[in-house]
N, C-alpha and C. Protein backbone atom coordinates (compact mmCIF):
# COMPACT_ATOMS: atom_id res chain seq x y z
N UNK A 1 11.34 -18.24 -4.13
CA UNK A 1 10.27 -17.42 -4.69
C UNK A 1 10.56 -15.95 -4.38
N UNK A 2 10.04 -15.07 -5.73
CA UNK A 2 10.74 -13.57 -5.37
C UNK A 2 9.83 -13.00 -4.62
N UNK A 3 9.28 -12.94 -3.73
CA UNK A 3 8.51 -11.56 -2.64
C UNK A 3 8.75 -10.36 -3.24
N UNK A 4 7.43 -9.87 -3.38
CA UNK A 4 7.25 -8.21 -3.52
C UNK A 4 6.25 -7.74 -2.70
N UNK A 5 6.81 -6.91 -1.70
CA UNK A 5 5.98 -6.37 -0.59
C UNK A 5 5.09 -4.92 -1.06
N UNK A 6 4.40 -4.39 -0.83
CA UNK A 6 4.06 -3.14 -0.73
C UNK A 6 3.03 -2.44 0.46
N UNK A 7 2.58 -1.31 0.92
CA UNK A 7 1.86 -1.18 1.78
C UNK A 7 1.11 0.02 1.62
N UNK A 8 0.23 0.16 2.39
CA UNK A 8 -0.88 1.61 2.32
C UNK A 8 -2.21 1.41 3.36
N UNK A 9 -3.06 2.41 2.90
CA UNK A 9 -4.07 2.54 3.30
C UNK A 9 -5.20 2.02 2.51
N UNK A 10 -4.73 2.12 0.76
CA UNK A 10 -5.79 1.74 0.21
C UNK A 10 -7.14 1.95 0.36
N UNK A 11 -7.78 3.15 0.71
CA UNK A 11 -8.85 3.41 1.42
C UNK A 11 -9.95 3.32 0.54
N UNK A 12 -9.55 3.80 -0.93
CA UNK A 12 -10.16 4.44 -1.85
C UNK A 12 -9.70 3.46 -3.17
N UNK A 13 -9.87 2.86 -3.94
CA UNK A 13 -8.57 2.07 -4.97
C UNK A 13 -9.15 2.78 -6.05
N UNK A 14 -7.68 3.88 -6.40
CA UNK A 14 -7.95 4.06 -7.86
C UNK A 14 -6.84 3.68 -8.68
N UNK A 15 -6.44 4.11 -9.99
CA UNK A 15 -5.87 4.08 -11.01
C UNK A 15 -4.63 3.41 -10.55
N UNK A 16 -3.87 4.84 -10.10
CA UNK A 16 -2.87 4.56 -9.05
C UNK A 16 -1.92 2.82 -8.01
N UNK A 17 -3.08 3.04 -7.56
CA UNK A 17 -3.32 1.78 -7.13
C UNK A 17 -3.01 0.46 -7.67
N UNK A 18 -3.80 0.46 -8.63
CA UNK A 18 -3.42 -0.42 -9.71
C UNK A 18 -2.44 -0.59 -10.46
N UNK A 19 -2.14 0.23 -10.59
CA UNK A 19 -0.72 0.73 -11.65
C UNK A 19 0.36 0.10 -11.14
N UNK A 20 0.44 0.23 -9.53
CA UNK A 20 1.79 0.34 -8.78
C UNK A 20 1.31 -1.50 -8.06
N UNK A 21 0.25 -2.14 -8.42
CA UNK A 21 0.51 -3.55 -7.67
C UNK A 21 0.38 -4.40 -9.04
N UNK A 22 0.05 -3.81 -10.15
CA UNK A 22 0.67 -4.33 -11.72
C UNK A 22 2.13 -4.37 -11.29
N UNK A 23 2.75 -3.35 -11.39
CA UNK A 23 4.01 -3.32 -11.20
C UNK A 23 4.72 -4.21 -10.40
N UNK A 24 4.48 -4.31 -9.02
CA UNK A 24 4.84 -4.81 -8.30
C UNK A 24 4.85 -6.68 -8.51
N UNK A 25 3.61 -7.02 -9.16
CA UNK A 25 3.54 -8.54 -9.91
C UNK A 25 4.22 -8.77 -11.45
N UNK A 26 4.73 -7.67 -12.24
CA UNK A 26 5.92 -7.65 -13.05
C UNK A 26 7.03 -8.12 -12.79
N UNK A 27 7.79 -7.68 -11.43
CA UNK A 27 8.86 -7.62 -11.09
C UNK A 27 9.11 -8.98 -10.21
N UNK A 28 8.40 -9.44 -9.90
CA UNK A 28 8.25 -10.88 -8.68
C UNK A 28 7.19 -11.65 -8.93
N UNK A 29 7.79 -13.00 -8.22
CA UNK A 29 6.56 -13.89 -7.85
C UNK A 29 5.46 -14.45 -7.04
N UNK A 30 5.73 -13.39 -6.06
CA UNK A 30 4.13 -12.79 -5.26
C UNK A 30 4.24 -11.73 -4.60
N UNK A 31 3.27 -11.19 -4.73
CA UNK A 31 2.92 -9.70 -3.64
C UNK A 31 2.26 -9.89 -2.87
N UNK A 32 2.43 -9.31 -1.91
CA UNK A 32 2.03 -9.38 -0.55
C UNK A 32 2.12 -7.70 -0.46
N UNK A 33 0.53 -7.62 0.17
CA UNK A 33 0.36 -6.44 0.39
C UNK A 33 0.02 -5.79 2.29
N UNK A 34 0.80 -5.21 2.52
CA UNK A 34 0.44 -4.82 4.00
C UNK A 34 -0.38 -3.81 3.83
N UNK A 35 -1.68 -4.16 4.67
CA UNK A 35 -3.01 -3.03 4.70
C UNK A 35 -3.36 -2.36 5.83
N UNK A 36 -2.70 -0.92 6.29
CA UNK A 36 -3.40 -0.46 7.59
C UNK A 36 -4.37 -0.83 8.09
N UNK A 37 -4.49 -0.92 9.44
CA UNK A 37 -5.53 -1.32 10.17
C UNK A 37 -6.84 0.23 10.20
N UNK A 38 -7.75 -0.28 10.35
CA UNK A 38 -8.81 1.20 10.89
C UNK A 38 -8.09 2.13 11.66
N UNK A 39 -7.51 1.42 12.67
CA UNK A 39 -7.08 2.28 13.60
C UNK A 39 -6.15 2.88 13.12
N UNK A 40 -5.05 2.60 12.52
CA UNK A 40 -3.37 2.90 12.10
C UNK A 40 -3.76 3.84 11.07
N UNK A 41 -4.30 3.90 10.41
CA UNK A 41 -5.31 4.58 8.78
C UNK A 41 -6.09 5.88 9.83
N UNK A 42 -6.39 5.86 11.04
CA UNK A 42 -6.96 6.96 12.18
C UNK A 42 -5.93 7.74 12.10
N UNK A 43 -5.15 7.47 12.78
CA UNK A 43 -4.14 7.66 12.98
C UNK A 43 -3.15 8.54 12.39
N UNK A 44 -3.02 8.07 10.82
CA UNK A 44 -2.33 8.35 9.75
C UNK A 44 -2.87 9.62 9.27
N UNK A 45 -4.52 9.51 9.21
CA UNK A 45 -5.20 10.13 7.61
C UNK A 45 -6.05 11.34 8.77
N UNK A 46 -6.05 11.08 9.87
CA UNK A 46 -7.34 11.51 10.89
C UNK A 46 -8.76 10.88 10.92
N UNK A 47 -9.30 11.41 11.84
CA UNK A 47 -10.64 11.00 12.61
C UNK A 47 -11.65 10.50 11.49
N UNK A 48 -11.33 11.03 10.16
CA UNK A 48 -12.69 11.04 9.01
C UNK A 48 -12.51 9.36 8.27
N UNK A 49 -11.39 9.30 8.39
CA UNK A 49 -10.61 8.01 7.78
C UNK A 49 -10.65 7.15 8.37
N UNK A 50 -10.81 5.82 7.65
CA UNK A 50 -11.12 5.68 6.45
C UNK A 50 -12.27 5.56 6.30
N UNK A 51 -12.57 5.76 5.06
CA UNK A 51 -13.61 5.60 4.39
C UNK A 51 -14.42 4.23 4.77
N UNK A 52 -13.67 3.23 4.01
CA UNK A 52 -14.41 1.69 4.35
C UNK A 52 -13.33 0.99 5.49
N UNK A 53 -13.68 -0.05 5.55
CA UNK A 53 -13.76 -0.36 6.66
C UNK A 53 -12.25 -1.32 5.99
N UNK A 54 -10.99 -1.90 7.18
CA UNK A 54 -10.32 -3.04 6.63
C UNK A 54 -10.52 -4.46 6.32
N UNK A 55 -11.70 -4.65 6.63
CA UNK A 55 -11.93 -6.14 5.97
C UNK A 55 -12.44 -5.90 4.72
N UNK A 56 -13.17 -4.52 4.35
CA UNK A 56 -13.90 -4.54 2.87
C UNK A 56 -12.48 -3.76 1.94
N UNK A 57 -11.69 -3.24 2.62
CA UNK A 57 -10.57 -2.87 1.73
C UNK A 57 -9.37 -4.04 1.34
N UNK A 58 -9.81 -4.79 2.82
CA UNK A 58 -8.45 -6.44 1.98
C UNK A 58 -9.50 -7.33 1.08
N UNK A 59 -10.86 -7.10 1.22
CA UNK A 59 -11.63 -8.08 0.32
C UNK A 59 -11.28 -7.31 -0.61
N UNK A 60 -10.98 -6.07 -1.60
CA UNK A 60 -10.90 -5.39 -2.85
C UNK A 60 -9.54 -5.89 -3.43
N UNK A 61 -8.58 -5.79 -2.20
CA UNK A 61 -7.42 -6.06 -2.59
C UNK A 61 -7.25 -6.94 -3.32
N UNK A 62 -7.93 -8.62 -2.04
CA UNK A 62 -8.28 -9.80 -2.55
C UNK A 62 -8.26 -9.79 -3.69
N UNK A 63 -9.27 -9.45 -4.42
CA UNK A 63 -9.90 -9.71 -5.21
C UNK A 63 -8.83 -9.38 -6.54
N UNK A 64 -8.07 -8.05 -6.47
CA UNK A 64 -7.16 -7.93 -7.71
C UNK A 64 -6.61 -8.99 -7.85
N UNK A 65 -6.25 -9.45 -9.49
CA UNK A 65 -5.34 -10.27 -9.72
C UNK A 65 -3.83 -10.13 -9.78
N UNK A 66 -3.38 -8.77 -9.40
CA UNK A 66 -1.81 -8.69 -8.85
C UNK A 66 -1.83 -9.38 -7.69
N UNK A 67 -2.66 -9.59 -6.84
CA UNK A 67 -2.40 -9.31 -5.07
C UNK A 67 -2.43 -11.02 -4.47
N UNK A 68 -1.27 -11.30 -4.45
CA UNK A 68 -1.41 -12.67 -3.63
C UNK A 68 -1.67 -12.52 -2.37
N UNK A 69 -1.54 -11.89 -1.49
CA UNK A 69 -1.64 -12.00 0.03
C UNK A 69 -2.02 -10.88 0.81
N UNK A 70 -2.61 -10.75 1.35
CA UNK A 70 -2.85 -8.97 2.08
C UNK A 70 -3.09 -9.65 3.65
N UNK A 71 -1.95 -8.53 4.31
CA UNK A 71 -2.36 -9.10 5.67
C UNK A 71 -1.99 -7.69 6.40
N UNK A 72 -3.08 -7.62 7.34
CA UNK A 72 -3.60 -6.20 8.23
C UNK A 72 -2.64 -5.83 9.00
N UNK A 73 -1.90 -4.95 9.06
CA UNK A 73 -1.32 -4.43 10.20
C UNK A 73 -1.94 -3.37 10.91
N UNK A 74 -1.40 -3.49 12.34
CA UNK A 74 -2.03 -2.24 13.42
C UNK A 74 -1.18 -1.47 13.91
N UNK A 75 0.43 -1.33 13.77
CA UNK A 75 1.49 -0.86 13.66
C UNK A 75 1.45 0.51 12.92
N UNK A 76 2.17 1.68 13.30
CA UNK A 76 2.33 2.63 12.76
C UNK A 76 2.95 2.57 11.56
N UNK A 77 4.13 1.45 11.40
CA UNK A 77 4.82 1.02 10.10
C UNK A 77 4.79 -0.34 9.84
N UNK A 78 4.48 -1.04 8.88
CA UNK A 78 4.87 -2.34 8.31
C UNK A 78 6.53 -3.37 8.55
N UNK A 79 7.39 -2.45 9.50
CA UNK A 79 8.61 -2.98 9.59
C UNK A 79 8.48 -4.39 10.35
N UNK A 80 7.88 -4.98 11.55
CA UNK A 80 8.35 -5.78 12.03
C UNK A 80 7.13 -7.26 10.55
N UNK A 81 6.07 -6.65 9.94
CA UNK A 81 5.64 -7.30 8.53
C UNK A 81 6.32 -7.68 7.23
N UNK A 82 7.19 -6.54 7.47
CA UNK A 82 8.25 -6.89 6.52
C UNK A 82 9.52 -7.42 7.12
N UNK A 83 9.81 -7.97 8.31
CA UNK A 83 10.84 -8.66 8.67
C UNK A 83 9.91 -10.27 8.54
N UNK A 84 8.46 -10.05 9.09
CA UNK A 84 8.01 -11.78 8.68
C UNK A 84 7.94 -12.33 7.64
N UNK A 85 8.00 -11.30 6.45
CA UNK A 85 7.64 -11.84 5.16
C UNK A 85 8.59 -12.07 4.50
N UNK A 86 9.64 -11.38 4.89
CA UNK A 86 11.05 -11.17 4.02
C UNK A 86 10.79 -11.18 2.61
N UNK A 87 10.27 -10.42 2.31
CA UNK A 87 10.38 -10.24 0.57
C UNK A 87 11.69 -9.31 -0.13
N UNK A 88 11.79 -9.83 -0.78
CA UNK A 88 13.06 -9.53 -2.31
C UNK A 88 12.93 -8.10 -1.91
N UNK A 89 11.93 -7.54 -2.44
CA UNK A 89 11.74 -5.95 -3.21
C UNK A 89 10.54 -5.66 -2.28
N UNK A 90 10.94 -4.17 -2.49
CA UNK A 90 9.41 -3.35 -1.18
C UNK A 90 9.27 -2.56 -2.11
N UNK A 91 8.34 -1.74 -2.59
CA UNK A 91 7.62 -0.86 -3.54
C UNK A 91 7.11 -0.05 -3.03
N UNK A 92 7.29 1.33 -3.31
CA UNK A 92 6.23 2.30 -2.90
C UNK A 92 5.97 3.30 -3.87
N UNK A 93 5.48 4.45 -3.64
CA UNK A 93 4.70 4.94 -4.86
C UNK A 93 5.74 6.66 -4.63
N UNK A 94 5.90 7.27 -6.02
CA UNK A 94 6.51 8.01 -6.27
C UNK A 94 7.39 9.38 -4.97
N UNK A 95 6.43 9.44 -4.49
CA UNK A 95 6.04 10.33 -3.14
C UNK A 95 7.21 10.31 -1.89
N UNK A 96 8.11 8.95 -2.53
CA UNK A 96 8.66 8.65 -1.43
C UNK A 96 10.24 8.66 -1.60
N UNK A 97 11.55 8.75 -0.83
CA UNK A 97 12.47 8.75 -0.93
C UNK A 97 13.07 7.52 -0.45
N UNK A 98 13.87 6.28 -1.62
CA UNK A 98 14.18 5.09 -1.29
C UNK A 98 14.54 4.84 0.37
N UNK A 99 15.58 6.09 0.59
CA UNK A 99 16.31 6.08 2.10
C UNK A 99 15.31 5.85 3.08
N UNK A 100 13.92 6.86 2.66
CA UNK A 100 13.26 6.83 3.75
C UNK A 100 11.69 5.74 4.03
N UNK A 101 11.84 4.60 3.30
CA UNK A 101 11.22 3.93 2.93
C UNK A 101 11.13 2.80 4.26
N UNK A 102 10.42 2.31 5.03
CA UNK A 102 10.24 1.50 6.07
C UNK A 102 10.68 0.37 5.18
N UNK A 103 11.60 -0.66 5.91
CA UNK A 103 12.34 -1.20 5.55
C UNK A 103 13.25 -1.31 4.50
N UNK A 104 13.83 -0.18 4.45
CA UNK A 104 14.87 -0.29 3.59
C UNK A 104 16.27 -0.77 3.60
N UNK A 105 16.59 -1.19 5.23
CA UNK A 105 17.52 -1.51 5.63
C UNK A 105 17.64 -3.14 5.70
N UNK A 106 16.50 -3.65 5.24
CA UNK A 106 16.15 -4.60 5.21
C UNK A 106 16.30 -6.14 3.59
N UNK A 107 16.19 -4.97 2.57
CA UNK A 107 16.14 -5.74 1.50
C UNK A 107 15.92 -4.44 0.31
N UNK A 108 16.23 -4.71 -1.09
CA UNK A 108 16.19 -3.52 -2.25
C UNK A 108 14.63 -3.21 -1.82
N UNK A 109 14.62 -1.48 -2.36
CA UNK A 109 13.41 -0.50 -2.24
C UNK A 109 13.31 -0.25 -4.14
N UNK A 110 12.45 -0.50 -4.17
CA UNK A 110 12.14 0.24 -5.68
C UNK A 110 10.93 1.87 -5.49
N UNK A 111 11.15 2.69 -6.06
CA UNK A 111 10.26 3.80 -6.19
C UNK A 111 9.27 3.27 -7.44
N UNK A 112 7.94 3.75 -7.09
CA UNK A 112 6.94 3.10 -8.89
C UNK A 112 6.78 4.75 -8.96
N UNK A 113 7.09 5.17 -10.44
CA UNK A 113 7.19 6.84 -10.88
C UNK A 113 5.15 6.82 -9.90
N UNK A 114 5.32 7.93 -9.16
CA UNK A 114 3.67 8.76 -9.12
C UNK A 114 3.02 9.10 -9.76
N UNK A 115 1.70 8.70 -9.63
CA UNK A 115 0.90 9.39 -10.91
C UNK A 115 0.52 10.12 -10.35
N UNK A 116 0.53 11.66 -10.86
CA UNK A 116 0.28 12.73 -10.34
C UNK A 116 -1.09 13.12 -10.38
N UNK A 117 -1.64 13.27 -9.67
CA UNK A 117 -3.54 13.54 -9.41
C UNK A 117 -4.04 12.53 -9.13
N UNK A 118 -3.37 11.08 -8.86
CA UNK A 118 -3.95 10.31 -7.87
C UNK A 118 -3.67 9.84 -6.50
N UNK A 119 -4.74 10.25 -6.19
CA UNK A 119 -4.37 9.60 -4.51
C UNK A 119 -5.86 10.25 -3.65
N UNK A 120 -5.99 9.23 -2.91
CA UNK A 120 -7.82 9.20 -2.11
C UNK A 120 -7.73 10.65 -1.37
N UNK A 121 -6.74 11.49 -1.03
CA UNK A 121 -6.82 12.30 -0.35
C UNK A 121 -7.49 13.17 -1.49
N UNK A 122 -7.10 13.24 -2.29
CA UNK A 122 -7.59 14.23 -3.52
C UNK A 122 -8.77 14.19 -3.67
N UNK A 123 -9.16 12.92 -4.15
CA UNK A 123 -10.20 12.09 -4.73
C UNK A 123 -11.35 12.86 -3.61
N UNK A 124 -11.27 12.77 -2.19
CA UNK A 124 -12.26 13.16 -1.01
C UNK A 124 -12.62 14.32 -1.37
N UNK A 125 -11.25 15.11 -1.52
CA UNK A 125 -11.48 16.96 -1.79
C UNK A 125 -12.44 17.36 -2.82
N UNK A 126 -11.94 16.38 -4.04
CA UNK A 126 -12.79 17.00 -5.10
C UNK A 126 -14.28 16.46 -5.42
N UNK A 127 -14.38 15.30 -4.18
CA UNK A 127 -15.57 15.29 -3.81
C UNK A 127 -16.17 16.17 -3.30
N UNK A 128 -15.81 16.40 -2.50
CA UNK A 128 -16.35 17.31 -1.54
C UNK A 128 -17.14 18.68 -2.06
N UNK A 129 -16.46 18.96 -3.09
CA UNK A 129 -16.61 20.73 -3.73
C UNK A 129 -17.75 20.44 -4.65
N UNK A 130 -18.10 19.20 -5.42
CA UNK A 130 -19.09 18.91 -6.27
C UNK A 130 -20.26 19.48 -5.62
């Protein structure tokens, strides 16, 4: 079976989001999604973050019909998640450089092109100014 891994914070699920775990269930025969923990998403995003909480962000996940599996990490990176899962292909979203992709040494990296003006960090800002 082909494994397609991907990972984030998912704090916020927009467009984006979707786009890139479509993708990711194109290319393979399950995805498995690694979901920062509260804490690791602290960590990452700062003190304000996240938004919801990680059990109501893997229930969203859940719930897409790309997403076979979502399982929480508390790790700064998904590497020793992606050595348990061993999937085919790891996916990440435009932003990123294959080389520098947590586990890349591990199995093929695909880039999904970025959609430009999405991402929750934005999404907060231009909340914010309303």
């Amino acid at each position: 079976m082909s494994i397609v891994f991907t990972n984030g914070c998912f704090d916020i699920i927009h467009r984006a989001h979707i786009e890139l775990l479509e993708y990711c269930a194109s290319i393979g025969e399950q995805v498995i999604v690694g979901l920062n923990s509260d804490d690791s998403v602290r960590r990452l995003k700062g003190p304000s973050r996240p938004v919801n909480t990680e059990q109501d962000r893997k229930l969203v996940l859940e719930a897409c019909k790309y997403v076979d599996k979502v399982v929480i990490f508390s790790e700064d990176t998904p590497y020793e998640l992606i050595k348990e899962t061993k999937p085919c292909i790891i996916v990440k979203g435009g932003d990123y450089e294959k080389e520098s992709v947590v586990g890349a040494d591990l199995c093929e990296v695909r880039i999904f092109d970025y959609k430009d003006g999405y991402s929750t960090t934005r999404i907060l800002q231009n909340s914010s100014h309303r």
